[in-house]
ModelCIF file with pLDDT and N, C-alpha, C, O atoms, coordinates in Angstrom:
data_MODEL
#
_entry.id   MODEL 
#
_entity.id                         1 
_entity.type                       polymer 
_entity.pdbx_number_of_molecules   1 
#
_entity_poly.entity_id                      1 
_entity_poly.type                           'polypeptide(L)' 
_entity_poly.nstd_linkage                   no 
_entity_poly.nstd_monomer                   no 
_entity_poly.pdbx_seq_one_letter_code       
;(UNK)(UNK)(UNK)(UNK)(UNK)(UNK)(UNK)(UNK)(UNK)(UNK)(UNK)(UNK)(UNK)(UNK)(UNK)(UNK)
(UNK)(UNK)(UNK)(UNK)(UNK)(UNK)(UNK)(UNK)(UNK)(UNK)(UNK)(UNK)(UNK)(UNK)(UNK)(UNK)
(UNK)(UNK)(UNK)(UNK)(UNK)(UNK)(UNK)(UNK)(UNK)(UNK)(UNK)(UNK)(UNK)(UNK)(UNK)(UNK)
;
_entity_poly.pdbx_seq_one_letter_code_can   XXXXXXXXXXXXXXXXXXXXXXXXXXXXXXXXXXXXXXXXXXXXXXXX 
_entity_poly.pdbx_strand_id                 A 
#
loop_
_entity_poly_seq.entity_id 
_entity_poly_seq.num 
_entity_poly_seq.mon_id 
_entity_poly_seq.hetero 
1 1  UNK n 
1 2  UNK n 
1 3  UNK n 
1 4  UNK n 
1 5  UNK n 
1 6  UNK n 
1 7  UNK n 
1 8  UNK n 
1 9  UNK n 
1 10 UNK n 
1 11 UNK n 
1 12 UNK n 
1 13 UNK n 
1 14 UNK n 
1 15 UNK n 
1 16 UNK n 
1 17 UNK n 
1 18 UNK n 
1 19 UNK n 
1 20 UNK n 
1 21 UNK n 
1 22 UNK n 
1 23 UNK n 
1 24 UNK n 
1 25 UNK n 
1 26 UNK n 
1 27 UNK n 
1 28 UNK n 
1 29 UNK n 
1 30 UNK n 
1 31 UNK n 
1 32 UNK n 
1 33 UNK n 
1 34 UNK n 
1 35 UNK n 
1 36 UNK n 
1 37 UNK n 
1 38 UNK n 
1 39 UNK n 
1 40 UNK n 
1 41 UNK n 
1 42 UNK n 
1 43 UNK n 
1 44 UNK n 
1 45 UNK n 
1 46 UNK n 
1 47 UNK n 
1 48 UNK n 
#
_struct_asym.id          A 
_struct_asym.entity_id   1 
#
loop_
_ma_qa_metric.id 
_ma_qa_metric.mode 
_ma_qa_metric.name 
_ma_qa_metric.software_group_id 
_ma_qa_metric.type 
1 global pLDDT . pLDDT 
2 local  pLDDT . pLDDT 
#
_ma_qa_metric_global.metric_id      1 
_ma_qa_metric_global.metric_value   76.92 
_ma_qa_metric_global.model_id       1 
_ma_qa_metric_global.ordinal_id     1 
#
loop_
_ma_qa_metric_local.label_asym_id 
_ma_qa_metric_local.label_comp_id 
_ma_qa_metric_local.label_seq_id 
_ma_qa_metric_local.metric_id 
_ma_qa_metric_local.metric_value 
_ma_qa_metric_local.model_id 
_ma_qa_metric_local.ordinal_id 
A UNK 1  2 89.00 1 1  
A UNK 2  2 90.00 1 2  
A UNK 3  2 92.00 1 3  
A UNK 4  2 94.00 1 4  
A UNK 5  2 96.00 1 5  
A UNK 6  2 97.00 1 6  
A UNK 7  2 97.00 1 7  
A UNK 8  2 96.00 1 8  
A UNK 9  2 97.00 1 9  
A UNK 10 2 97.00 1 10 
A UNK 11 2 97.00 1 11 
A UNK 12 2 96.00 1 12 
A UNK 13 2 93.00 1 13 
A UNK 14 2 88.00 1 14 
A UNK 15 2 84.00 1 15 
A UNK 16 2 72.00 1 16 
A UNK 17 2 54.00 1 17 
A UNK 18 2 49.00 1 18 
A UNK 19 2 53.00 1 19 
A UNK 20 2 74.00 1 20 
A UNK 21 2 78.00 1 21 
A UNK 22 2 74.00 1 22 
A UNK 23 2 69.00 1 23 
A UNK 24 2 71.00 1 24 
A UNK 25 2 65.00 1 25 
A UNK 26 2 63.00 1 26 
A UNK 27 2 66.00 1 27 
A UNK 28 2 65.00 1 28 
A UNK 29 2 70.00 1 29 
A UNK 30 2 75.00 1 30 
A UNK 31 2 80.00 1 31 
A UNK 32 2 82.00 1 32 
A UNK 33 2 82.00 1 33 
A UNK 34 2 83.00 1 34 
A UNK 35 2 85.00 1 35 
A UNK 36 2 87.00 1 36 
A UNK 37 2 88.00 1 37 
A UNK 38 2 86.00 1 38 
A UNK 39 2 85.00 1 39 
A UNK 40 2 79.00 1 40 
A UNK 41 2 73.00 1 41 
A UNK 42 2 59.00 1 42 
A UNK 43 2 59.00 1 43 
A UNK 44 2 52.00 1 44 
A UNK 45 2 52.00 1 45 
A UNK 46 2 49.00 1 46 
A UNK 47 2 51.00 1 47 
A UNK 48 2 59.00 1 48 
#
loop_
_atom_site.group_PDB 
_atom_site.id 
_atom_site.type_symbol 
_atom_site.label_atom_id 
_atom_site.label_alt_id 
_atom_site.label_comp_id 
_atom_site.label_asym_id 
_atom_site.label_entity_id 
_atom_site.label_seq_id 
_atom_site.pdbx_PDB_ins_code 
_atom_site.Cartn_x 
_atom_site.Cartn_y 
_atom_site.Cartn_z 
_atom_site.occupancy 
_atom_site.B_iso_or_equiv 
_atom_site.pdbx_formal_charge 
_atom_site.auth_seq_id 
_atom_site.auth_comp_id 
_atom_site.auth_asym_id 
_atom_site.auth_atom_id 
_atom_site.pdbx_PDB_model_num 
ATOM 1   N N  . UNK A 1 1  ? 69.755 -61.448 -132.298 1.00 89.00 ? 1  UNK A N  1 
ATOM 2   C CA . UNK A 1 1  ? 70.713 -60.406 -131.952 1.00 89.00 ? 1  UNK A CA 1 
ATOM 3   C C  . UNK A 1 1  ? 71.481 -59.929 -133.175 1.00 89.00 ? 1  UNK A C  1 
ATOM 4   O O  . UNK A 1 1  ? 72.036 -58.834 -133.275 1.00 89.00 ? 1  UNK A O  1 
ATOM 5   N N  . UNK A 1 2  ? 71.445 -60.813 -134.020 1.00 90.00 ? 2  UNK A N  1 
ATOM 6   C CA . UNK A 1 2  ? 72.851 -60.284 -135.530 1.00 90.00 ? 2  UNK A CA 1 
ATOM 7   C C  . UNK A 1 2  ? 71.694 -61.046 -136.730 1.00 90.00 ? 2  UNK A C  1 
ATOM 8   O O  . UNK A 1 2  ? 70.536 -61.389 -136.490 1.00 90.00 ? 2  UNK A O  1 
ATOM 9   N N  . UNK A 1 3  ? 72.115 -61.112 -137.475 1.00 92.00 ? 3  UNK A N  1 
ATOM 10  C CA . UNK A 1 3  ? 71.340 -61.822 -138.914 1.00 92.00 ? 3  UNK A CA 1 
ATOM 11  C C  . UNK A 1 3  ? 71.382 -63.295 -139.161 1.00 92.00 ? 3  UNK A C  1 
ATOM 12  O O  . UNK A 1 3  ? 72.448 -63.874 -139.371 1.00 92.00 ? 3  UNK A O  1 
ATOM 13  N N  . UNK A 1 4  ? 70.232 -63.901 -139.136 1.00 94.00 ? 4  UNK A N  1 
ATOM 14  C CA . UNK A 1 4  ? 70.086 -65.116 -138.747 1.00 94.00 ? 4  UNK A CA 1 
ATOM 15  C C  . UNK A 1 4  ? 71.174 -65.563 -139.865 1.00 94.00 ? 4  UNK A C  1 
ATOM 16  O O  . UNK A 1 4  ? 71.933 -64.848 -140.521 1.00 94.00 ? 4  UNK A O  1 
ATOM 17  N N  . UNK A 1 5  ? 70.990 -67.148 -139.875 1.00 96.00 ? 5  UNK A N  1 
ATOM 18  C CA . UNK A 1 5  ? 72.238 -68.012 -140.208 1.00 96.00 ? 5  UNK A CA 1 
ATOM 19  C C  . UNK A 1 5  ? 71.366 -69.096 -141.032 1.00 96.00 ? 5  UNK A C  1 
ATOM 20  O O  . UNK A 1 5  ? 70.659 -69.969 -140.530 1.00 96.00 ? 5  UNK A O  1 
ATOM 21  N N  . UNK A 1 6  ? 71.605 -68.810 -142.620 1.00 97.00 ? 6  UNK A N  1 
ATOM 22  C CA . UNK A 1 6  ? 70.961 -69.614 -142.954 1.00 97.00 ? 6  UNK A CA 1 
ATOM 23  C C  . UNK A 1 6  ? 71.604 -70.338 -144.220 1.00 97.00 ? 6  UNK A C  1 
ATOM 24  O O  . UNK A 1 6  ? 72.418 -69.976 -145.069 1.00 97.00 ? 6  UNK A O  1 
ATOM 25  N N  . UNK A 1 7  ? 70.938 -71.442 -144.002 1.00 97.00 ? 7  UNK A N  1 
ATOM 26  C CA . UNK A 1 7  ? 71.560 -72.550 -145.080 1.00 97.00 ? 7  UNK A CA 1 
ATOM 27  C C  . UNK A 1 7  ? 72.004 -72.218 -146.709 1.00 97.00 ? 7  UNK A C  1 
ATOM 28  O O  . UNK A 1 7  ? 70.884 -72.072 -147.197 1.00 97.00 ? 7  UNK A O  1 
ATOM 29  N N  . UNK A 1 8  ? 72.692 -72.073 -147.509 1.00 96.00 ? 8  UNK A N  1 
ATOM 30  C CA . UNK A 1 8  ? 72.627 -72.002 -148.648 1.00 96.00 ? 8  UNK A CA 1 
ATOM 31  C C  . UNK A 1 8  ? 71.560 -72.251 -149.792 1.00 96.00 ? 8  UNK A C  1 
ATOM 32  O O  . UNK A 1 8  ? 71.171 -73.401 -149.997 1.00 96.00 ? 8  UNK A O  1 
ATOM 33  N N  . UNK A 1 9  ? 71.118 -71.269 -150.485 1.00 97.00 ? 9  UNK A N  1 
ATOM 34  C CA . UNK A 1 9  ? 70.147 -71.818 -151.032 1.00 97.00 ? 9  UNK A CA 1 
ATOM 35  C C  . UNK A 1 9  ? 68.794 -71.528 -150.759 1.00 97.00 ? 9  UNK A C  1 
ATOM 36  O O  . UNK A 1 9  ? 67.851 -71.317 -151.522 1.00 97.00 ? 9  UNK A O  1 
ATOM 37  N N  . UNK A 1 10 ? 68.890 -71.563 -149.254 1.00 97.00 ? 10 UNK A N  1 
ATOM 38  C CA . UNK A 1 10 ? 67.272 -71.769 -148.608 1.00 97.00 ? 10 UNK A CA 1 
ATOM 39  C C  . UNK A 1 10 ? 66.890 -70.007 -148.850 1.00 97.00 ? 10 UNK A C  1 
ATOM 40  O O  . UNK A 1 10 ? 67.740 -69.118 -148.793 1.00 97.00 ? 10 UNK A O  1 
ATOM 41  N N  . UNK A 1 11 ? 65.031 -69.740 -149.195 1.00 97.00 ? 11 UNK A N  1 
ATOM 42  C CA . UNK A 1 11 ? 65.279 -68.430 -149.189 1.00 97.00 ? 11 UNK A CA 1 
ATOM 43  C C  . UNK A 1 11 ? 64.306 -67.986 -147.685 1.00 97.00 ? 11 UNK A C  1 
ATOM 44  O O  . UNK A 1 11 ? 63.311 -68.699 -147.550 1.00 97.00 ? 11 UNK A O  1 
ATOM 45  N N  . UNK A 1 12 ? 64.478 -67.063 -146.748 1.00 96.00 ? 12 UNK A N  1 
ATOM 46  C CA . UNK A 1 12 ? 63.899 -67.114 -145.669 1.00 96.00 ? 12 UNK A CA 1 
ATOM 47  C C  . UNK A 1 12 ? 63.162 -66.157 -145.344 1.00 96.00 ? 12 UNK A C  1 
ATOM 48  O O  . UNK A 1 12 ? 63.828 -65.128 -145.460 1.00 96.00 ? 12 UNK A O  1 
ATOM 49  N N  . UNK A 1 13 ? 61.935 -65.891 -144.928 1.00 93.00 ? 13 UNK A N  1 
ATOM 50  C CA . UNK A 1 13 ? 60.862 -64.268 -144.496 1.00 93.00 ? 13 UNK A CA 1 
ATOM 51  C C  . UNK A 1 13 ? 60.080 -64.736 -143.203 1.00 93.00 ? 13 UNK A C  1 
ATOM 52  O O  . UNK A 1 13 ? 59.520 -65.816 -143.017 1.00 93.00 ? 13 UNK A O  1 
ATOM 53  N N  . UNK A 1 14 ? 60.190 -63.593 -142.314 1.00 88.00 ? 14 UNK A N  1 
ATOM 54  C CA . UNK A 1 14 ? 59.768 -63.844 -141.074 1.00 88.00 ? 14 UNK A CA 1 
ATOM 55  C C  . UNK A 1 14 ? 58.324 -62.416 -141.303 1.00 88.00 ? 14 UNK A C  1 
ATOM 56  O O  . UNK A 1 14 ? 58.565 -61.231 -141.533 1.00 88.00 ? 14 UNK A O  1 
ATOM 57  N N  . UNK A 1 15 ? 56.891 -63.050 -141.143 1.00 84.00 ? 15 UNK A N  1 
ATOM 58  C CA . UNK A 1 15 ? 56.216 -61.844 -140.719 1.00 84.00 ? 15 UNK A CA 1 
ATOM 59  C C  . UNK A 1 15 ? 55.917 -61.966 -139.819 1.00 84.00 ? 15 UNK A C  1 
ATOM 60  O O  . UNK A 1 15 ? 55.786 -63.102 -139.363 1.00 84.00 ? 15 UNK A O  1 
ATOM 61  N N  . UNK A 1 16 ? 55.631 -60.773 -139.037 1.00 72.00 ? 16 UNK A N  1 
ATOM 62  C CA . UNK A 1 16 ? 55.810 -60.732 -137.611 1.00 72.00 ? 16 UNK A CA 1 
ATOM 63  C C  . UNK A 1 16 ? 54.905 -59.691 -137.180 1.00 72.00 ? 16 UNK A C  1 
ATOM 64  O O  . UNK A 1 16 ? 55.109 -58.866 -136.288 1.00 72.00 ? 16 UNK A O  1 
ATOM 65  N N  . UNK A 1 17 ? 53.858 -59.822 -137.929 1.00 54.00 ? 17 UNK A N  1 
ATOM 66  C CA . UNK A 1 17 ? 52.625 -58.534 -138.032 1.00 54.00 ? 17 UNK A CA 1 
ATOM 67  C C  . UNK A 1 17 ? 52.305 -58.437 -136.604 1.00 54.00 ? 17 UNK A C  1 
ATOM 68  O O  . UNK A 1 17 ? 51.915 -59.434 -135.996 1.00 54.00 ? 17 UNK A O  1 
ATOM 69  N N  . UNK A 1 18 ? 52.473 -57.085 -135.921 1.00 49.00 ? 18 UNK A N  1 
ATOM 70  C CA . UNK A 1 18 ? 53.076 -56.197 -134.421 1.00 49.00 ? 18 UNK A CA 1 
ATOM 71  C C  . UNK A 1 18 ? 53.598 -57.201 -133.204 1.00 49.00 ? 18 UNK A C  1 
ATOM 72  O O  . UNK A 1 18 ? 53.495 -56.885 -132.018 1.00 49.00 ? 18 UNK A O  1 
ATOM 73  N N  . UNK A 1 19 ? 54.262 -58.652 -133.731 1.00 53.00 ? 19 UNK A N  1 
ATOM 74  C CA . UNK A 1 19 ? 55.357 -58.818 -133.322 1.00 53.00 ? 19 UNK A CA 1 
ATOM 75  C C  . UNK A 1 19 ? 56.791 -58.253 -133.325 1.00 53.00 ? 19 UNK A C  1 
ATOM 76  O O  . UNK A 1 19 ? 57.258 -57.437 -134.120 1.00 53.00 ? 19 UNK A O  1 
ATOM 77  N N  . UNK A 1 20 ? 57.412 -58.861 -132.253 1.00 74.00 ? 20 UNK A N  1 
ATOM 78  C CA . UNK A 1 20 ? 58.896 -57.524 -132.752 1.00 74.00 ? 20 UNK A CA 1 
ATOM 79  C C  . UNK A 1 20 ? 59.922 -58.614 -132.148 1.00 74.00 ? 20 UNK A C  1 
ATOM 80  O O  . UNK A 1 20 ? 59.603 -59.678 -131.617 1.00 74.00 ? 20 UNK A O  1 
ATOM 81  N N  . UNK A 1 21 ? 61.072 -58.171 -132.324 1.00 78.00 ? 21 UNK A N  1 
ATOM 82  C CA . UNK A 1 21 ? 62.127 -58.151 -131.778 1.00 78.00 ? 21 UNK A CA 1 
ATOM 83  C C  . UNK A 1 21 ? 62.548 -57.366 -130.777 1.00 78.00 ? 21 UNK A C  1 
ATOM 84  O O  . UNK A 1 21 ? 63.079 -56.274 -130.980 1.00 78.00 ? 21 UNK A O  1 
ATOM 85  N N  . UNK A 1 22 ? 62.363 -57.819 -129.725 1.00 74.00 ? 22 UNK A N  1 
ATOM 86  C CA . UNK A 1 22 ? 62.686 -56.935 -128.603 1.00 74.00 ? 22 UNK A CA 1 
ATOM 87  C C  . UNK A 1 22 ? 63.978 -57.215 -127.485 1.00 74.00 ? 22 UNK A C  1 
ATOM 88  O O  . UNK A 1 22 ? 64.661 -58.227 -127.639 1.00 74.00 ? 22 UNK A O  1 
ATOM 89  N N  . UNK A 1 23 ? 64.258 -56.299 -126.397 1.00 69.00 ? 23 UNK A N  1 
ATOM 90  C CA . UNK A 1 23 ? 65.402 -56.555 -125.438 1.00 69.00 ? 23 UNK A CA 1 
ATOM 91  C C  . UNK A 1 23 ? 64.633 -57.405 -124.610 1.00 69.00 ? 23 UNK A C  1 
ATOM 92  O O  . UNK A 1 23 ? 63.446 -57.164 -124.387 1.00 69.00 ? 23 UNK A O  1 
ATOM 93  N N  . UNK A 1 24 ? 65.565 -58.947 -123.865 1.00 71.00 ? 24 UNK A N  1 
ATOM 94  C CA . UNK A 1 24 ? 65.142 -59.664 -123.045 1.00 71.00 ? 24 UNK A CA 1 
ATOM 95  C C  . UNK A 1 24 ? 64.694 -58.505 -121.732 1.00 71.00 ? 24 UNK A C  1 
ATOM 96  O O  . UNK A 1 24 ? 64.206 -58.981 -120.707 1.00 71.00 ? 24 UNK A O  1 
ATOM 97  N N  . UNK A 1 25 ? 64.856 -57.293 -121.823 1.00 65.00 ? 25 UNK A N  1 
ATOM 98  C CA . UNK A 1 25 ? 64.978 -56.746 -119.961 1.00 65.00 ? 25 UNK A CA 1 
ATOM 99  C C  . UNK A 1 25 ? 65.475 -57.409 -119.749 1.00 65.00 ? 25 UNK A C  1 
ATOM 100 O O  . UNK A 1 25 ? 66.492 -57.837 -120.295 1.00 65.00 ? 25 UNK A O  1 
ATOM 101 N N  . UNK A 1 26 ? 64.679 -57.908 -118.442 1.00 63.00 ? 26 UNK A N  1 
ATOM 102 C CA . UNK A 1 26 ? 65.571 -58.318 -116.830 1.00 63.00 ? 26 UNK A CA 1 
ATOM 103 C C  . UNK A 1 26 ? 64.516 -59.664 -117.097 1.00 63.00 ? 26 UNK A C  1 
ATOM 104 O O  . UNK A 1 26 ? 63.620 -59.954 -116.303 1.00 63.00 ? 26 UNK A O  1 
ATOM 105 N N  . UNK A 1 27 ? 64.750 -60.298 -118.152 1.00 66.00 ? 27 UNK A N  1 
ATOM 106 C CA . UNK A 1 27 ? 64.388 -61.879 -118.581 1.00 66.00 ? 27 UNK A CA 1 
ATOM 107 C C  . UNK A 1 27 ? 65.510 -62.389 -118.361 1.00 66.00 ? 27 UNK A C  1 
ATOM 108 O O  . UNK A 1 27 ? 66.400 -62.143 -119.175 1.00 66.00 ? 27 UNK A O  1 
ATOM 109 N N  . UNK A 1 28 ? 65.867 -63.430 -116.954 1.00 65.00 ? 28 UNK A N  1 
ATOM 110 C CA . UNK A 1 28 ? 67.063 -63.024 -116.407 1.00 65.00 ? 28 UNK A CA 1 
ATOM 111 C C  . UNK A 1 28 ? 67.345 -65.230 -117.261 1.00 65.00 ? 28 UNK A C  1 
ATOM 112 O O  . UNK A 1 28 ? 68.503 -65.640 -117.183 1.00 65.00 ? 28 UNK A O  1 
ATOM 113 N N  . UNK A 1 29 ? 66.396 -66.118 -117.832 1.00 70.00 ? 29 UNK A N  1 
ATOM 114 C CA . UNK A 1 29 ? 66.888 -66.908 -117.884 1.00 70.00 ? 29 UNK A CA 1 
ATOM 115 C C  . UNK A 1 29 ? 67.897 -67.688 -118.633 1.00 70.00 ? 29 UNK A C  1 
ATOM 116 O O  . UNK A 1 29 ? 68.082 -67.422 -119.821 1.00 70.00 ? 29 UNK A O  1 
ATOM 117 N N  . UNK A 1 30 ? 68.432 -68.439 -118.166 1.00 75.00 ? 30 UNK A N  1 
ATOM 118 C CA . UNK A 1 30 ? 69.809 -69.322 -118.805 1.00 75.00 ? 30 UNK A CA 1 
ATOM 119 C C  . UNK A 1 30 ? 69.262 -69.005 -120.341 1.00 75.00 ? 30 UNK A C  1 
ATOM 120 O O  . UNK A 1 30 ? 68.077 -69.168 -120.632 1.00 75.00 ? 30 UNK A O  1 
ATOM 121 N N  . UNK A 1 31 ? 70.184 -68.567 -121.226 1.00 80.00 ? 31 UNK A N  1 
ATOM 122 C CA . UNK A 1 31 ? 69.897 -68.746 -122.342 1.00 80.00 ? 31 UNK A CA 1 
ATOM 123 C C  . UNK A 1 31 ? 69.538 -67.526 -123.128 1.00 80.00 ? 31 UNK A C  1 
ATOM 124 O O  . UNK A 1 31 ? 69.857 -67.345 -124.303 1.00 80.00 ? 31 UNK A O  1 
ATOM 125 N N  . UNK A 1 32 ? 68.763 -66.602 -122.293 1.00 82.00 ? 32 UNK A N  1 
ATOM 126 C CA . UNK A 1 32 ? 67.947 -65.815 -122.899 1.00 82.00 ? 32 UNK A CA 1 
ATOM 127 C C  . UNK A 1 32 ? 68.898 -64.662 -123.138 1.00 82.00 ? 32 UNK A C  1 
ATOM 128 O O  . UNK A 1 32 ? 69.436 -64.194 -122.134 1.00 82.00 ? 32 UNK A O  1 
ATOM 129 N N  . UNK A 1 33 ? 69.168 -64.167 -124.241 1.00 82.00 ? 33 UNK A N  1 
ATOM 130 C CA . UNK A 1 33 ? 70.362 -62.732 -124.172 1.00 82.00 ? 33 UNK A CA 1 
ATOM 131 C C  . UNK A 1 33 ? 69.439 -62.046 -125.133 1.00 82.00 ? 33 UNK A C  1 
ATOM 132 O O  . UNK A 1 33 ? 68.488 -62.460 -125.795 1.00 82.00 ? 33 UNK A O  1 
ATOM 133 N N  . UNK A 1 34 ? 70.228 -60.410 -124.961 1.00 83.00 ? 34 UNK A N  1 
ATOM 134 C CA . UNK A 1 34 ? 70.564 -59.766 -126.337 1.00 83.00 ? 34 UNK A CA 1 
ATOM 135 C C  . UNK A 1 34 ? 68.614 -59.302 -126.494 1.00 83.00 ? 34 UNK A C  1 
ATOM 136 O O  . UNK A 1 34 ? 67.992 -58.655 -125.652 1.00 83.00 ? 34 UNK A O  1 
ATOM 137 N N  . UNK A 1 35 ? 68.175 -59.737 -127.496 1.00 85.00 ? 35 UNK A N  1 
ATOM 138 C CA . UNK A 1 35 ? 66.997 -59.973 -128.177 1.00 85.00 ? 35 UNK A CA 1 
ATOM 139 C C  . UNK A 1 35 ? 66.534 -60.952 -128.147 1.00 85.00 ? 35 UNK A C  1 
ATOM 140 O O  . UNK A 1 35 ? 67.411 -61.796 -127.967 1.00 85.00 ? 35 UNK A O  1 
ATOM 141 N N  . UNK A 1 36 ? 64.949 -61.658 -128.276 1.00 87.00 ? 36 UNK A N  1 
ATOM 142 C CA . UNK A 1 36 ? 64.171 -62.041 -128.646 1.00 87.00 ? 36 UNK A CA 1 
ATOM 143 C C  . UNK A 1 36 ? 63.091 -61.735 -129.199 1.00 87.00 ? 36 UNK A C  1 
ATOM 144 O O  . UNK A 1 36 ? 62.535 -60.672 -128.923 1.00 87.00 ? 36 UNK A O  1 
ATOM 145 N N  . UNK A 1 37 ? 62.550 -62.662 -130.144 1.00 88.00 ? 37 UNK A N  1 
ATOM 146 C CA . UNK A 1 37 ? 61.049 -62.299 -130.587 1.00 88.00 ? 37 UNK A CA 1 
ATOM 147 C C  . UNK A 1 37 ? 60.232 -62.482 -129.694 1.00 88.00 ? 37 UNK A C  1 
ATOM 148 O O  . UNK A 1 37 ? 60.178 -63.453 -128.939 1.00 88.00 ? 37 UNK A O  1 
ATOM 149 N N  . UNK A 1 38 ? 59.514 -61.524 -129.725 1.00 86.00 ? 38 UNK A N  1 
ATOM 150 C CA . UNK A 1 38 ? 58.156 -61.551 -128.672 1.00 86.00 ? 38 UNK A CA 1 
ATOM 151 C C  . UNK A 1 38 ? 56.716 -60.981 -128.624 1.00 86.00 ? 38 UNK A C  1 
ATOM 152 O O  . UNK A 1 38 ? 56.757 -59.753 -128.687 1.00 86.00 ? 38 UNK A O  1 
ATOM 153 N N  . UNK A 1 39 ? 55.274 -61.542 -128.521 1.00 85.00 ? 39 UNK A N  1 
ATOM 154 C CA . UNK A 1 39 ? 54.531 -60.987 -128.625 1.00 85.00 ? 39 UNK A CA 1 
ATOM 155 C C  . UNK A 1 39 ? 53.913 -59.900 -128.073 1.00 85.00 ? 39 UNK A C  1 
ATOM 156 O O  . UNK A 1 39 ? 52.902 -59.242 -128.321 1.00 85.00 ? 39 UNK A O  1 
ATOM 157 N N  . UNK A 1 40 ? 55.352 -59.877 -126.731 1.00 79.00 ? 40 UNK A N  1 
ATOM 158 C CA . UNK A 1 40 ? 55.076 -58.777 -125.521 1.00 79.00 ? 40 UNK A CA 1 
ATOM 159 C C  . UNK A 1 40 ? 54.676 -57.083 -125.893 1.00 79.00 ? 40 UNK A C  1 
ATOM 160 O O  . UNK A 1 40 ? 55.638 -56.432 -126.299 1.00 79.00 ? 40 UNK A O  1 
ATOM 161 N N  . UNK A 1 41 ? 53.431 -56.387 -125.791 1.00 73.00 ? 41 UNK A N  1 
ATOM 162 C CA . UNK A 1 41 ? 53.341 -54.953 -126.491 1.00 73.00 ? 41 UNK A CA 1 
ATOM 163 C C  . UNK A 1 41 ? 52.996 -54.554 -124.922 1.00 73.00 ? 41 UNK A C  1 
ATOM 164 O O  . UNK A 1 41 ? 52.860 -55.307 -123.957 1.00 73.00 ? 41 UNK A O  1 
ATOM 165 N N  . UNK A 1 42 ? 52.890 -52.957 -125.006 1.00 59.00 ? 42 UNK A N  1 
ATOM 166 C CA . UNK A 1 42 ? 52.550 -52.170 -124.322 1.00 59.00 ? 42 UNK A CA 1 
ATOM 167 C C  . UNK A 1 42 ? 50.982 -52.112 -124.481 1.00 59.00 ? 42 UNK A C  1 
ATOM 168 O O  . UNK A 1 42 ? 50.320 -51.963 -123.454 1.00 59.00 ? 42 UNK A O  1 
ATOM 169 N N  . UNK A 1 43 ? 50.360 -52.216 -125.668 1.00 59.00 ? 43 UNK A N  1 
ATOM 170 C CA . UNK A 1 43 ? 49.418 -51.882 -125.883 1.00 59.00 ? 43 UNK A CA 1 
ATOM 171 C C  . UNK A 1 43 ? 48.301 -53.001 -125.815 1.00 59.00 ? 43 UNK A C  1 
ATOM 172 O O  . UNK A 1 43 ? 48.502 -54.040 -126.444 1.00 59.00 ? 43 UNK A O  1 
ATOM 173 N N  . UNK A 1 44 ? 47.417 -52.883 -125.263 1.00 52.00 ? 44 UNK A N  1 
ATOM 174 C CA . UNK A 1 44 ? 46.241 -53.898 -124.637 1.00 52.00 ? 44 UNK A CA 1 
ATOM 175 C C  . UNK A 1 44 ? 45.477 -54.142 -125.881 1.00 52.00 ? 44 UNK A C  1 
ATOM 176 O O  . UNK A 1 44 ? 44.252 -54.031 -125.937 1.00 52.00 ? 44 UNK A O  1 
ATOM 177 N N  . UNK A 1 45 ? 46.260 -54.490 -126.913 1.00 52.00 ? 45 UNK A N  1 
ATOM 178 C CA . UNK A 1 45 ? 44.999 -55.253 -128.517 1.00 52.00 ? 45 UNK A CA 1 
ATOM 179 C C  . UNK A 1 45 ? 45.668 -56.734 -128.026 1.00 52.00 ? 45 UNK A C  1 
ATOM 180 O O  . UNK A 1 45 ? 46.768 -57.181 -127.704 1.00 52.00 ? 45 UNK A O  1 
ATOM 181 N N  . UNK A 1 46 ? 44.686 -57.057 -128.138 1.00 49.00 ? 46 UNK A N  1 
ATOM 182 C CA . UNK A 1 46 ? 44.557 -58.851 -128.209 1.00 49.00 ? 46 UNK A CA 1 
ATOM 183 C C  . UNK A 1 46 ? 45.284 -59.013 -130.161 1.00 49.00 ? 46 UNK A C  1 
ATOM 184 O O  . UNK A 1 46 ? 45.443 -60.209 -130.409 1.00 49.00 ? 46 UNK A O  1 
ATOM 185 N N  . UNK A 1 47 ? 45.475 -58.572 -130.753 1.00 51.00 ? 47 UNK A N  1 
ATOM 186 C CA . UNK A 1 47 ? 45.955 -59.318 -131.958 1.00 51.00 ? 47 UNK A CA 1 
ATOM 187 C C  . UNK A 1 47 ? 47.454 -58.448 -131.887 1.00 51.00 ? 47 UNK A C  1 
ATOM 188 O O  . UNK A 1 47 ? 47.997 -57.627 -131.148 1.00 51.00 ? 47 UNK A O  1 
ATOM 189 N N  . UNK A 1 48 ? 47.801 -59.350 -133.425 1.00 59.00 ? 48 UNK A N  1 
ATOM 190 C CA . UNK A 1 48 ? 49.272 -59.195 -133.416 1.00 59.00 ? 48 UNK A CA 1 
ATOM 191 C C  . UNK A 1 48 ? 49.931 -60.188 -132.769 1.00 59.00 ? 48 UNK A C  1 
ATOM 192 O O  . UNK A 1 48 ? 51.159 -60.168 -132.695 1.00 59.00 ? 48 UNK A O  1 
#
């Protein structure tokens, strides 16, 4: 949801080749807010 939180020092890269960051919707469980990463697409390719 905001910019991850990371240790001093440490240096950090997320690839996420046609992964995304997306809105939970109506992902209604304990925990789940805001954003998550997810492999969820609209589009029917098996990769990514």
């Amino acid at each position: 949801d905001s910019a991850p939180v990371i240790a001093p020092g440490i240096i950090a890269n997320w690839a996420t080749p046609e992964s995304s960051v997306q809105p939970v919707q109506g992902f209604t469980a304990a925990g789940f807010s805001g954003n998550f990463l997810t492999s969820f697409s609209h589009s029917t390719s098996a990769s990514g």
